[in-house]
Protein backbone atom coordinates (compact mmCIF):
# COMPACT_ATOMS: atom_id res chain seq x y z
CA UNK A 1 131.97 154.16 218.89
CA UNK A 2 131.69 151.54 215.89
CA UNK A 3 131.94 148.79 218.34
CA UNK A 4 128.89 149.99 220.32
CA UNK A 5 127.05 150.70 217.10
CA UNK A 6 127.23 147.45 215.63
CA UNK A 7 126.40 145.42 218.82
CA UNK A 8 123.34 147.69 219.08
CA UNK A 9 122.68 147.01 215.64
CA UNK A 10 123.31 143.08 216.15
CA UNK A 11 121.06 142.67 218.98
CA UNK A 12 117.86 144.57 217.49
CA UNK A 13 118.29 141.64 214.44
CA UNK A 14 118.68 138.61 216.15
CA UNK A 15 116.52 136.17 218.35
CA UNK A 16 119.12 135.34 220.68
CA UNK A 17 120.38 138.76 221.75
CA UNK A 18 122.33 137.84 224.52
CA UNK A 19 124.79 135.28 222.24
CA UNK A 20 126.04 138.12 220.41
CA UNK A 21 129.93 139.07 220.85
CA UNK A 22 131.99 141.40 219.29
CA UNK A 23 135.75 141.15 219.98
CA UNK A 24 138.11 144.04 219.03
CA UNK A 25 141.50 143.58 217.46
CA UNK A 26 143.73 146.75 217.31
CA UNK A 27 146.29 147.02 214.79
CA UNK A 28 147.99 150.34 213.36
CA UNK A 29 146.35 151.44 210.11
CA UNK A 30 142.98 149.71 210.90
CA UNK A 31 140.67 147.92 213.56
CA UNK A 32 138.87 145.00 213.05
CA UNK A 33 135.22 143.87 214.70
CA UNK A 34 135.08 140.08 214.83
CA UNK A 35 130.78 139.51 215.76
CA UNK A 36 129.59 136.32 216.47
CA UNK A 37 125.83 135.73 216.70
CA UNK A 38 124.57 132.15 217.51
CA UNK A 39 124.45 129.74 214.28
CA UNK A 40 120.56 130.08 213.65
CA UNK A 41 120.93 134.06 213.58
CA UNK A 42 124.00 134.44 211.17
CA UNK A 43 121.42 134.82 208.31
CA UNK A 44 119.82 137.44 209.82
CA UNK A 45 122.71 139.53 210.37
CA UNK A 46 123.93 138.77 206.76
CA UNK A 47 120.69 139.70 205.38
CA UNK A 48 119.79 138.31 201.40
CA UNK A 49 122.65 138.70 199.39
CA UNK A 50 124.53 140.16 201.91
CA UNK A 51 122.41 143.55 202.26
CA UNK A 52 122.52 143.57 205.97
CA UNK A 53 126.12 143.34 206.18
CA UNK A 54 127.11 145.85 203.77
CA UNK A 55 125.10 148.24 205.13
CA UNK A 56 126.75 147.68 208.83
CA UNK A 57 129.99 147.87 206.84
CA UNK A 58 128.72 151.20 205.17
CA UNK A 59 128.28 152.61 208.28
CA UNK A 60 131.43 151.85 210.03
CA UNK A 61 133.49 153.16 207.04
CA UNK A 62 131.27 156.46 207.91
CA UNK A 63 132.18 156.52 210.95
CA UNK A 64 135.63 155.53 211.02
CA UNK A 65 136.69 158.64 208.56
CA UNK A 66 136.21 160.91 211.95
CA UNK A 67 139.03 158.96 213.46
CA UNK A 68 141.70 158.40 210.65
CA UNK A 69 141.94 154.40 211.51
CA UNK A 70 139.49 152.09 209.37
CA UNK A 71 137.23 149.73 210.73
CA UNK A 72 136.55 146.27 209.11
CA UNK A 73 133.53 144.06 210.30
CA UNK A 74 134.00 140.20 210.18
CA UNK A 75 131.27 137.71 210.87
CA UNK A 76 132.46 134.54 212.60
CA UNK A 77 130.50 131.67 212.27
């Protein structure tokens, strides 16, 4: 669900919509979304001091108390 939410997020942000990537890594206690955007969108996801991003964050922590594992966003540049 999370995964889905913030590619769909991602996408509506950025120019180059097709360049965005969001790999999954499981562990026990949490689960971690690694996005990647192309270089001349990471400001746009980030947003001015970093209002974009916390609010994606904001939502995923909603999200992930339905499921009992926590979800952590990551931005790879």
């Amino acid at each position: 669900m999370g995964k889905e939410l913030i590619e769909f997020i991602a996408r509506s942000l950025v120019t180059e919509s097709d360049e965005v990537d969001i790999t999954t890594i499981e562990g026990d206690k949490f689960t971690i979304l690694e996005l990647k955007v192309a270089e001349k969108d990471i400001g746009k996801v980030i947003g001015k001091q970093g209002r974009i991003v916390k609010a994606m964050r904001s939502i995923l922590s909603a999200s992930s108390n339905n499921s009992g594992k926590r979800l952590v966003l990551e931005i790879l540049d």
